[in-house]
C-alpha atoms as a PDB file:
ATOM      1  CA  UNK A   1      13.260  30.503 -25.426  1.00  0.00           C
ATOM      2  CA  UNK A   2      11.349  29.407 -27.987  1.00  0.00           C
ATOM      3  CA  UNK A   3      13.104  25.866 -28.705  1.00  0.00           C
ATOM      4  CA  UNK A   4      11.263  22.907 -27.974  1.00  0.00           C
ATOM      5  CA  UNK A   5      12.130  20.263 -26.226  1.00  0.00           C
ATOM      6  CA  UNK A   6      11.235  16.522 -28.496  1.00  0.00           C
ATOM      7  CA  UNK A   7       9.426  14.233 -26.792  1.00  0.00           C
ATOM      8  CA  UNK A   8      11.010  10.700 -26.276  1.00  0.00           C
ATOM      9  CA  UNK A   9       9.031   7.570 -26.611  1.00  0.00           C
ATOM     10  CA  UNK A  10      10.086   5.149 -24.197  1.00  0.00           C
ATOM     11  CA  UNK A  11       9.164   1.803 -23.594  1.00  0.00           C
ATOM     12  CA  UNK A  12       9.630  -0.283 -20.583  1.00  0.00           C
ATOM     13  CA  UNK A  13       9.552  -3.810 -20.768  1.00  0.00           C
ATOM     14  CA  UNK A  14       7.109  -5.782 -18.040  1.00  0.00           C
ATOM     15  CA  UNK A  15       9.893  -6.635 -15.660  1.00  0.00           C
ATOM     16  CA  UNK A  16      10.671  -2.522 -15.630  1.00  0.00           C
ATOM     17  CA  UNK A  17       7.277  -2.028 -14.715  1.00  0.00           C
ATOM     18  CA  UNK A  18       6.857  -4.094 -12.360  1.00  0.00           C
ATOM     19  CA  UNK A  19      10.248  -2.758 -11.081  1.00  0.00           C
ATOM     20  CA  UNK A  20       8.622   0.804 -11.200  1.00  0.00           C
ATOM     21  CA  UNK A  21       5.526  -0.283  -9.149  1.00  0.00           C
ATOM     22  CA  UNK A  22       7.344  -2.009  -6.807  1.00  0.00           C
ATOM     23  CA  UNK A  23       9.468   0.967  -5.812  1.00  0.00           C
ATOM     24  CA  UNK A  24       6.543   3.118  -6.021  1.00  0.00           C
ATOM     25  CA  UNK A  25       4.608   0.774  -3.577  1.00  0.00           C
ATOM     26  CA  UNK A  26       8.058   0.646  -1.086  1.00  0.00           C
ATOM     27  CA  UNK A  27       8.349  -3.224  -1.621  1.00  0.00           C
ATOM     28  CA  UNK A  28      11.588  -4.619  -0.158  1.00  0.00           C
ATOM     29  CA  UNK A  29      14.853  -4.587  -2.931  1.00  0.00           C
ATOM     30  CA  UNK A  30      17.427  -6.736  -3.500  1.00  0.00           C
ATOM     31  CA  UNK A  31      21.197  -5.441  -3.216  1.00  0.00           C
ATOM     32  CA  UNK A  32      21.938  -5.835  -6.656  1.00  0.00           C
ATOM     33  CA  UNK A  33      19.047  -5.559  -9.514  1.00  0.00           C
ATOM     34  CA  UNK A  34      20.092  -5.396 -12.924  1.00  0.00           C
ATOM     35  CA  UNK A  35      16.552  -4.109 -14.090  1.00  0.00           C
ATOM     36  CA  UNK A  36      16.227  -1.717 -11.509  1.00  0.00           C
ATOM     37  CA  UNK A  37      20.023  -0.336 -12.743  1.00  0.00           C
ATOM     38  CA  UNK A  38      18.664  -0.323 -16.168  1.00  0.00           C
ATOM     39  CA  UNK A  39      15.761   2.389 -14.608  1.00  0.00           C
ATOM     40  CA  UNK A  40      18.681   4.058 -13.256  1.00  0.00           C
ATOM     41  CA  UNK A  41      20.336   4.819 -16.201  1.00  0.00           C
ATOM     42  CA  UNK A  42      16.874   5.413 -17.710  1.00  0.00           C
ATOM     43  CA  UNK A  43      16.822   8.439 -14.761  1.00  0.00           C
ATOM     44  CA  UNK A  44      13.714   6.637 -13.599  1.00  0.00           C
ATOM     45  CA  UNK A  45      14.675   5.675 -10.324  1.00  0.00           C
ATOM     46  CA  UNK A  46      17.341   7.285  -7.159  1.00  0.00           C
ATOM     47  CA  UNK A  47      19.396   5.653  -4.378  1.00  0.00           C
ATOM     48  CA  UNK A  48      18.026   7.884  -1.342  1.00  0.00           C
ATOM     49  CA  UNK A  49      20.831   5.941   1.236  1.00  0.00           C
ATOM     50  CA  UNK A  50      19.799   2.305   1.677  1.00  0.00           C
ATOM     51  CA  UNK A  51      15.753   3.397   0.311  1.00  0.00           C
ATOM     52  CA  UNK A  52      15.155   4.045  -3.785  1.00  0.00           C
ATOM     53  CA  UNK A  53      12.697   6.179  -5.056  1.00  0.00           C
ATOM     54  CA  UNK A  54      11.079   7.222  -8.112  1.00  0.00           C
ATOM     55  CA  UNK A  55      12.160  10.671  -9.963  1.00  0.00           C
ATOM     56  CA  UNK A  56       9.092  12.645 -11.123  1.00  0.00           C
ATOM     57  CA  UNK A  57      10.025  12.024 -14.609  1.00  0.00           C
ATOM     58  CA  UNK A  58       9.716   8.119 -12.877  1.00  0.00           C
ATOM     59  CA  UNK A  59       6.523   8.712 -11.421  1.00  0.00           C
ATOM     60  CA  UNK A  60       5.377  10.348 -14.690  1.00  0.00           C
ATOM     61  CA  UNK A  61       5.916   7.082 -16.826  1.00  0.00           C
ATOM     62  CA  UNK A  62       4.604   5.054 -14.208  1.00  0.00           C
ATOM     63  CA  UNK A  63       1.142   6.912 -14.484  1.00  0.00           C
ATOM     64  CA  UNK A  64       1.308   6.540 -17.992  1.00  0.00           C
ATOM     65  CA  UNK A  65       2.200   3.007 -18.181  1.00  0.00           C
ATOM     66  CA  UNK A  66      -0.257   2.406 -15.853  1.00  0.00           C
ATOM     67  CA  UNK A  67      -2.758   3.583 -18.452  1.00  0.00           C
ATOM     68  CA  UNK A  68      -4.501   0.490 -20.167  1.00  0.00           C
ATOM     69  CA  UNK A  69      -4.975   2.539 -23.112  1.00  0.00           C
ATOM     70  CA  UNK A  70      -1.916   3.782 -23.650  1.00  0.00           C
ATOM     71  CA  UNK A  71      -0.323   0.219 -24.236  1.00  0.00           C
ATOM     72  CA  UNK A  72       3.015   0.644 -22.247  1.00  0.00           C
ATOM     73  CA  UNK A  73       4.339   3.773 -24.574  1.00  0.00           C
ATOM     74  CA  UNK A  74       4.985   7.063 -22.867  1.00  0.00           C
ATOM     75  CA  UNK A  75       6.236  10.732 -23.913  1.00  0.00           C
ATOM     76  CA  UNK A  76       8.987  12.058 -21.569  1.00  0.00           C
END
C-alpha cells in the first residue's frame, strides 16, 4: 500500500465556521439550515437522531480553522 492519499484544501466560508463551532459547542439548531447541509455534504457534520455532531474529519478542520495562522485553509 504504498499509494498516497492527496490532500484536499478546503475552505469554509465564515458562516461554515461559525456553523462548525456552534455544533461543536452543542448550541441549539434550527430544523432546516442550508449551511449546516452544505457541511453535510462536505462530511463535516452527522444527524445523531434529533442532536448533530461533528465527524473527526469535522473536528479536524475545526482545529485547523481555528488556527489564526493558518488563515481559514485546511488539508483533509
Amino acid at each position: 500500500m504504498t499509494e498516497e492519499k492527496k490532500q484536499k484544501l478546503l475552505i469554509l466560508s465564515q458562516p461554515q465556521r461559525a456553523c462548525l463551532e456552534g455544533l461543536s459547542n452543542r448550541r441549539p439548531q434550527l430544523p432546516t439550515d442550508p449551511v449546516r447541509d452544505e457541511l453535510v455534504t462536505l462530511g463535516l457534520v452527522v444527524q445523531q437522531g434529533a442532536k448533530w455532531a461533528l465527524t473527526p474529519q469535522g473536528k479536524k478542520v475545526l482545529a485547523a480553522s481555528s488556527n489564526r495562522r493558518n488563515a481559514g485553509g485546511f488539508s483533509v
